[in-house]
C-alpha atoms as a PDB file:
ATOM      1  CA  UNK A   1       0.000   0.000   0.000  1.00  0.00           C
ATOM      2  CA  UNK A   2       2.751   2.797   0.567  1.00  0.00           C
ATOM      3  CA  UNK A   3       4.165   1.844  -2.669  1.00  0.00           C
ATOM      4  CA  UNK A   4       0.881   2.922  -4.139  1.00  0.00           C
ATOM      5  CA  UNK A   5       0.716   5.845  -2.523  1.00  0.00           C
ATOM      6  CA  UNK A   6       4.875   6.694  -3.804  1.00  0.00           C
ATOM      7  CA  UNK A   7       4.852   5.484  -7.199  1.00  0.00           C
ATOM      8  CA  UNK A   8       1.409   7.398  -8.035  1.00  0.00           C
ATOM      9  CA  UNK A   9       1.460  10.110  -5.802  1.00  0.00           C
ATOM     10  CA  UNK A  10       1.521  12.883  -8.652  1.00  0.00           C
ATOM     11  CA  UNK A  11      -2.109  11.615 -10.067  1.00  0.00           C
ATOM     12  CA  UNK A  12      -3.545  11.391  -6.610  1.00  0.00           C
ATOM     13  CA  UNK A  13      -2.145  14.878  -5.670  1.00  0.00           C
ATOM     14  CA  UNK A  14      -3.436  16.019  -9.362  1.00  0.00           C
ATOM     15  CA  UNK A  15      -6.433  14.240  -9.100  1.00  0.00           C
ATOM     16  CA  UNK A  16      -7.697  15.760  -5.616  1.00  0.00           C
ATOM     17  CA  UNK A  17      -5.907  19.271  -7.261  1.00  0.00           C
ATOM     18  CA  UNK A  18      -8.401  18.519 -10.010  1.00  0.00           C
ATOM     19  CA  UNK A  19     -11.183  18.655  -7.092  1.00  0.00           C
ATOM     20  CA  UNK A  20      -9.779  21.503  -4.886  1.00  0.00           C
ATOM     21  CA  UNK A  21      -9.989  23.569  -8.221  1.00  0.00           C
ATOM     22  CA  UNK A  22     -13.623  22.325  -8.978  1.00  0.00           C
ATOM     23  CA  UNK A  23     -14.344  23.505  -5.574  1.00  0.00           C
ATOM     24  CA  UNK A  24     -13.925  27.100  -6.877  1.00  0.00           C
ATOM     25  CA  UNK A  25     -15.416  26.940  -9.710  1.00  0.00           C
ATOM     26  CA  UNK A  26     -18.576  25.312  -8.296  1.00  0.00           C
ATOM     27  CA  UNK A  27     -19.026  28.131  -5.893  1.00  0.00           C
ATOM     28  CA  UNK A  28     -18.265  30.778  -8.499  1.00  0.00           C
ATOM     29  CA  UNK A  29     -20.882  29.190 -10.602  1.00  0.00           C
ATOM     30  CA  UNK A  30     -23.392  28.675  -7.219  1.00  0.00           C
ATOM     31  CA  UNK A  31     -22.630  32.349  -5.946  1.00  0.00           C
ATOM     32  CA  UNK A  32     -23.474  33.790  -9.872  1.00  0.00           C
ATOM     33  CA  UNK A  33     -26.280  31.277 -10.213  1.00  0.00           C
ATOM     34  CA  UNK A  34     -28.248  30.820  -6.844  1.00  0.00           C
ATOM     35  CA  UNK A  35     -30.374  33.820  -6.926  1.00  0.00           C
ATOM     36  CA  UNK A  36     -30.725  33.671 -10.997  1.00  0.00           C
ATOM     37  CA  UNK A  37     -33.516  30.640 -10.367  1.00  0.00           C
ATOM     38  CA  UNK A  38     -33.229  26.964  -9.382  1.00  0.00           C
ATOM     39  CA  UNK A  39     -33.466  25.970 -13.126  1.00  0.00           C
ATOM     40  CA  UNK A  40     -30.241  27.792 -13.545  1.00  0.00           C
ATOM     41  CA  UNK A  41     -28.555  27.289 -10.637  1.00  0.00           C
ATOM     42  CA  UNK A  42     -29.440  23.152 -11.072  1.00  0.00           C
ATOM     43  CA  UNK A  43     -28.298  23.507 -14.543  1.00  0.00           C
ATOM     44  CA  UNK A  44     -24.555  24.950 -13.318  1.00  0.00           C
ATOM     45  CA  UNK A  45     -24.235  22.374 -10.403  1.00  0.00           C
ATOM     46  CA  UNK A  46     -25.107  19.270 -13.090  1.00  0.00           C
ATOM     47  CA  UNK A  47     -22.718  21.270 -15.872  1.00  0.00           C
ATOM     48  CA  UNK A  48     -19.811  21.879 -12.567  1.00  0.00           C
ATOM     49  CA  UNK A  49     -20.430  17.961 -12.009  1.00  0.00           C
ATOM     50  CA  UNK A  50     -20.075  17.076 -16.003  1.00  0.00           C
ATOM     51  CA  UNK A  51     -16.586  19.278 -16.157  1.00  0.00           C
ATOM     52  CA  UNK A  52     -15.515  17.599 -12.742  1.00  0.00           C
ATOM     53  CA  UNK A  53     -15.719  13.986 -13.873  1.00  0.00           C
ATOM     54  CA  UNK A  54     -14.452  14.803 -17.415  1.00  0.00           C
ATOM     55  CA  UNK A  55     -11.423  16.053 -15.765  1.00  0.00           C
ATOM     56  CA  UNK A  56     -10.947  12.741 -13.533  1.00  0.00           C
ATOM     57  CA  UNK A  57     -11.104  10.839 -16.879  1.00  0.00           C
ATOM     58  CA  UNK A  58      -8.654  12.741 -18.546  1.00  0.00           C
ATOM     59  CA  UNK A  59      -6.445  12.337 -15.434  1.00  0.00           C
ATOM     60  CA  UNK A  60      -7.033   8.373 -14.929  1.00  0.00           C
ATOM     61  CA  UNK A  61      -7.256   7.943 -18.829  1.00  0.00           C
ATOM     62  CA  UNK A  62      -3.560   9.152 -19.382  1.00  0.00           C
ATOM     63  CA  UNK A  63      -2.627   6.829 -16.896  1.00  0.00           C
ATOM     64  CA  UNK A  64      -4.158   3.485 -17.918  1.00  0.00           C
ATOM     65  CA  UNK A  65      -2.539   4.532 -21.353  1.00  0.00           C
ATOM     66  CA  UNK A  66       0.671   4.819 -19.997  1.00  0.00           C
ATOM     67  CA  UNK A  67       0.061   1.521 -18.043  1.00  0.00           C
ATOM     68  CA  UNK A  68      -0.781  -0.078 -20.936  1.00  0.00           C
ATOM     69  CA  UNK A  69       3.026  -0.159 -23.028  1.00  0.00           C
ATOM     70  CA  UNK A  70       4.044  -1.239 -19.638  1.00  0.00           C
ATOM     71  CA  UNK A  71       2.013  -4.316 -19.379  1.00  0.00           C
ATOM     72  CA  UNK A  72       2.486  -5.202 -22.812  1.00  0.00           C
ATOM     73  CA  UNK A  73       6.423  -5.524 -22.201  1.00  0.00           C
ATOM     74  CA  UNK A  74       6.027  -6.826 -18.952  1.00  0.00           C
ATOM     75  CA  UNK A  75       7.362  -4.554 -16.607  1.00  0.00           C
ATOM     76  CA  UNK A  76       3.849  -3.867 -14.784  1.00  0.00           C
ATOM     77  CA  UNK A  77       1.221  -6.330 -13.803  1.00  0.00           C
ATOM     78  CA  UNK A  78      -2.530  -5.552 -14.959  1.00  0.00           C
ATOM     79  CA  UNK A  79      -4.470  -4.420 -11.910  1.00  0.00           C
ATOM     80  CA  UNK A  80      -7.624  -4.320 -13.335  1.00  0.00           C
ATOM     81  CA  UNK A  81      -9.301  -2.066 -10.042  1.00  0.00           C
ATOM     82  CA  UNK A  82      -6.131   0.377 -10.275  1.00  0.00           C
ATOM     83  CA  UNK A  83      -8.019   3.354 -11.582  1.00  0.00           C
ATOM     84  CA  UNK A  84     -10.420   2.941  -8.463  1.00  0.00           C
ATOM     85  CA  UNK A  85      -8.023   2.814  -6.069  1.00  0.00           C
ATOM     86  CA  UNK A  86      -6.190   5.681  -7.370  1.00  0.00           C
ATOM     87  CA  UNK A  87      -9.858   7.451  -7.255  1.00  0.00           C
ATOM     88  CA  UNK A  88     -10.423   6.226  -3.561  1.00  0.00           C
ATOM     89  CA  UNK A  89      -6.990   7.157  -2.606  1.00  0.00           C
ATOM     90  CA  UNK A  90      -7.408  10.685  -3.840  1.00  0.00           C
ATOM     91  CA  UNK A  91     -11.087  10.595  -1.796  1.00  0.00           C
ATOM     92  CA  UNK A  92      -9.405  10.242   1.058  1.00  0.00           C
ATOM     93  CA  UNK A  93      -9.927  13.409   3.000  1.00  0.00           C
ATOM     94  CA  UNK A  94     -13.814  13.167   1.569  1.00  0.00           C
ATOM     95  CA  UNK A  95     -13.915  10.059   3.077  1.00  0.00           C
ATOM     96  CA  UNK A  96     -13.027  11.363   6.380  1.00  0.00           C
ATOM     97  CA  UNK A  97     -15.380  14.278   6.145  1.00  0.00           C
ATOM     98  CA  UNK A  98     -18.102  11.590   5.441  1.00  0.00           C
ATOM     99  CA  UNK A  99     -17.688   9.609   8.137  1.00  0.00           C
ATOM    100  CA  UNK A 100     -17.506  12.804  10.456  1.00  0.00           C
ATOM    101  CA  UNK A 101     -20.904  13.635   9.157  1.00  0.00           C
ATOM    102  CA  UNK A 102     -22.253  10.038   9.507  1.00  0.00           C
ATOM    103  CA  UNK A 103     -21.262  10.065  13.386  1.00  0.00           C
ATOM    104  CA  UNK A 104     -23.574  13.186  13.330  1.00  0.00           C
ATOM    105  CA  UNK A 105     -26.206  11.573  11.725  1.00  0.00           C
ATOM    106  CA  UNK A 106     -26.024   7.860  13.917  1.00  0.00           C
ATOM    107  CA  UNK A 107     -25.429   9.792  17.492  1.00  0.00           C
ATOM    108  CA  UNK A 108     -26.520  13.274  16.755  1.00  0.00           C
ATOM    109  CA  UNK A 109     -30.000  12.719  18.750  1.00  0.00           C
ATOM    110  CA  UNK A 110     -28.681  11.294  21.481  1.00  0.00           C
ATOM    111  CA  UNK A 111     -25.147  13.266  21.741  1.00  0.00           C
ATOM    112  CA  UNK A 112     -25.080  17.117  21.593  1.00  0.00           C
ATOM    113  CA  UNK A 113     -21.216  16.809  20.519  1.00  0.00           C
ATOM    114  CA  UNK A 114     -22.136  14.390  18.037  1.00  0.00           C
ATOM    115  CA  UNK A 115     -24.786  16.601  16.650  1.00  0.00           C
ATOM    116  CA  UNK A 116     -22.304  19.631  16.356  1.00  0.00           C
ATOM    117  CA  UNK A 117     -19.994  17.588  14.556  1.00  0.00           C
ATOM    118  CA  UNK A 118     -22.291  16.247  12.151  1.00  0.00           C
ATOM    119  CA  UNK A 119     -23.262  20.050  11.362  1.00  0.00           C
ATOM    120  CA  UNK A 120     -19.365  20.820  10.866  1.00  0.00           C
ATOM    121  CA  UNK A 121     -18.679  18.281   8.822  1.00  0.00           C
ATOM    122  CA  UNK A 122     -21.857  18.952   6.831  1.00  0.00           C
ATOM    123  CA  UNK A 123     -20.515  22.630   6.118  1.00  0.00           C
ATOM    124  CA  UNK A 124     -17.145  20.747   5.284  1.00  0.00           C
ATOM    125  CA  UNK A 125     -18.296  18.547   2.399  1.00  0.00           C
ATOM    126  CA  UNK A 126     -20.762  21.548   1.188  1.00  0.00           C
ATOM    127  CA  UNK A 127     -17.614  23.096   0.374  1.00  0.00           C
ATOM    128  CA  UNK A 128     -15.472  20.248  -0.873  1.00  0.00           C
ATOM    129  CA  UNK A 129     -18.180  18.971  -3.086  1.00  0.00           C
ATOM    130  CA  UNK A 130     -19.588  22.865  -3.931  1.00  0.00           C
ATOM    131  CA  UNK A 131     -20.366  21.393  -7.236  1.00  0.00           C
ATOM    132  CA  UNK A 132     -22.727  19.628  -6.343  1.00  0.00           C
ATOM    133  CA  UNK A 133     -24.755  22.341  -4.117  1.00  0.00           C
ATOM    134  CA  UNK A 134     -27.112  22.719  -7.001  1.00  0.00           C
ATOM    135  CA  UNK A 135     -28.098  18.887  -7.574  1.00  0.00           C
ATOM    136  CA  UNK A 136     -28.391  18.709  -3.303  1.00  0.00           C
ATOM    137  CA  UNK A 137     -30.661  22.040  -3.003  1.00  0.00           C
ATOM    138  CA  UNK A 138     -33.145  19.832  -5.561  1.00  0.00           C
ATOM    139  CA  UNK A 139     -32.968  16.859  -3.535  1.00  0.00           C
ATOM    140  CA  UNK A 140     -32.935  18.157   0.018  1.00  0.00           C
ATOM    141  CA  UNK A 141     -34.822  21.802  -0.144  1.00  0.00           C
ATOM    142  CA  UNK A 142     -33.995  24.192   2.449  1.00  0.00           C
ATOM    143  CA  UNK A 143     -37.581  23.841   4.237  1.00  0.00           C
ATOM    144  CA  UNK A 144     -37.173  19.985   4.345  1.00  0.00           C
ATOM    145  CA  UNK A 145     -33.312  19.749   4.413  1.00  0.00           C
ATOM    146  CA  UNK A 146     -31.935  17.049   6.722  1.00  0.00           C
ATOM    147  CA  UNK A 147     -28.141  16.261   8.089  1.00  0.00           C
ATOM    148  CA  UNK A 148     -29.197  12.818   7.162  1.00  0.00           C
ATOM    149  CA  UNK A 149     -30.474  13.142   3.479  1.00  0.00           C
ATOM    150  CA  UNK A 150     -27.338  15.366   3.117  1.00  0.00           C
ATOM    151  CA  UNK A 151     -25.479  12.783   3.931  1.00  0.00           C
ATOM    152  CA  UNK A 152     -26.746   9.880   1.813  1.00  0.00           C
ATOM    153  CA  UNK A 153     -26.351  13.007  -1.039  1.00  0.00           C
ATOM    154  CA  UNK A 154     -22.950  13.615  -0.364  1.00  0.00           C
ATOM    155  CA  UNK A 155     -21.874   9.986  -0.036  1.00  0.00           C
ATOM    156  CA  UNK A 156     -23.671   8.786  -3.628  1.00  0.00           C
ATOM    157  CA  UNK A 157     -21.843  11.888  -4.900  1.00  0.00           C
ATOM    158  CA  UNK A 158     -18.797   9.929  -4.478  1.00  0.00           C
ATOM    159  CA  UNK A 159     -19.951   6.943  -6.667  1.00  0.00           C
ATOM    160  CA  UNK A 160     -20.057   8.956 -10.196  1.00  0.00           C
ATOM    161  CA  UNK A 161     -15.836  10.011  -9.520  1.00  0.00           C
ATOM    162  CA  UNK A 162     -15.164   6.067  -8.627  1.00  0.00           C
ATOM    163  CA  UNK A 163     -17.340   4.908 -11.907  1.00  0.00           C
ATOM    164  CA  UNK A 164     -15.102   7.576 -13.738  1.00  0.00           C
ATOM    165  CA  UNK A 165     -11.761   6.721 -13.076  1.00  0.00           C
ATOM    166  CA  UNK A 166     -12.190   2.656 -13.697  1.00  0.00           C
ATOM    167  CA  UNK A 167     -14.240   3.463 -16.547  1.00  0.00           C
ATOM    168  CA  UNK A 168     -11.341   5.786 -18.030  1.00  0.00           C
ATOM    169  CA  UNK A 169      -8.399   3.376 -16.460  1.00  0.00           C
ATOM    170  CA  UNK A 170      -9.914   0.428 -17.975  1.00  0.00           C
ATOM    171  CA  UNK A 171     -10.252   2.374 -21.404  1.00  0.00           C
ATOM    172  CA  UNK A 172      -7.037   4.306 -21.931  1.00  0.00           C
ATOM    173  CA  UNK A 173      -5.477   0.627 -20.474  1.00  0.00           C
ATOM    174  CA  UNK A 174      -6.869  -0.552 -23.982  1.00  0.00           C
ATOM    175  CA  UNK A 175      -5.478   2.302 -26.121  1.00  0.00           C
ATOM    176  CA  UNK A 176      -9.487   3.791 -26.164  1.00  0.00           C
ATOM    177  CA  UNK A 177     -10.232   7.438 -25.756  1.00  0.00           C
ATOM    178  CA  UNK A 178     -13.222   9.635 -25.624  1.00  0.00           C
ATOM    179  CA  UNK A 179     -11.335  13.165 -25.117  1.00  0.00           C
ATOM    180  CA  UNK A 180      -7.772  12.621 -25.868  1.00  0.00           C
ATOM    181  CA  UNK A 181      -4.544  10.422 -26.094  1.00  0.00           C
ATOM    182  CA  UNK A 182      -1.567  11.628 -24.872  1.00  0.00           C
ATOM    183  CA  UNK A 183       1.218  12.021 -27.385  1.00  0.00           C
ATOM    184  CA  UNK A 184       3.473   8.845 -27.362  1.00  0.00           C
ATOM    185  CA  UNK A 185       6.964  11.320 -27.002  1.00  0.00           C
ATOM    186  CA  UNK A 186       5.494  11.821 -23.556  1.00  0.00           C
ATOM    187  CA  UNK A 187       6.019   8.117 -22.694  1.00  0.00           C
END
């Protein structure tokens, strides 16, 4: 596991990079789009959310392509989940966040501590996951919103990055690309 983490440490710093920047841009798009209408404003959050995983595929793509010459010759084994881990590993801190908010959400009733920590955390992954603020205010309206829906939101927001990345690991592994191939003088 820590050579994971050392031999691919550039794409999981780029790849949570990639969602640090989307961060910004999803709350420049909310700030410029929340009083426009929730049409709009849903419209930016699912268009933030588009750009965000078509960045993750670029990122995971160009790395099961350059995995790929390496197979073929033999000096790397096929890991087949490899663009999932490298996914999870980047979703590391989000992951932490999460289960900060869960612990809010199991004990929060019973456990004032608990409850304030689940509200934290809650303002935590509003702002690491800003881009999807839009698609969560449709879900989980302000009148009716819940730590608890926001929290099933937030975690099933995860699932369309981890789809992503073995989708575009398995693909540029097999030379296939729906944006881009790197240039082979790269390699």
């Amino acid at each position: 596991m820590k050579n994971f983490f050392k031999d691919n440490s550039y794409y999981i710093i780029r790849l949570f990079g990639t969602q640090v920047g989307l961060t910004v841009f999803g709350m420049m798009l909310t700030f410029a789009t929340a009083e426009a209408g929730a049409g709009l404003f849903l419209a930016a959050s699912v268009f933030s959310v588009l750009f965000y995983l078509a960045l993750i595929y670029s990122t995971v793509s160009e790395v099961g392509y350059k995995h790929a010459e390496k197979i073929a010759s033999g000096r790397m084994r096929l890991s087949k989940p490899f663009g999932l881990r490298l996914c999870l590993a980047a979703y590391i801190p989000n992951f932490l966040v999460l289960i900060l908010m869960w612990i809010g959400v199991i004990f929060g009733a019973s456990y004032t501590w608990a409850g304030n920590l689940g509200g934290i955390a809650n303002t935590v992954i509003h702002v690491i996951f800003s881009m999807y603020w839009g698609i969560e205010k449709t879900l989980n309206p302000a009148e009716t919103a819940t730590l608890l829906l926001s929290a099933v939101i937030y975690t099933a927001a995860m699932l369309p990055g981890l789809l992503v990345s073995a989708l575009a690991y398995a693909l540029g592994r097999r030379g296939i690309s729906l944006l881009s191939k790197p240039d082979k003088k790269e390699f």
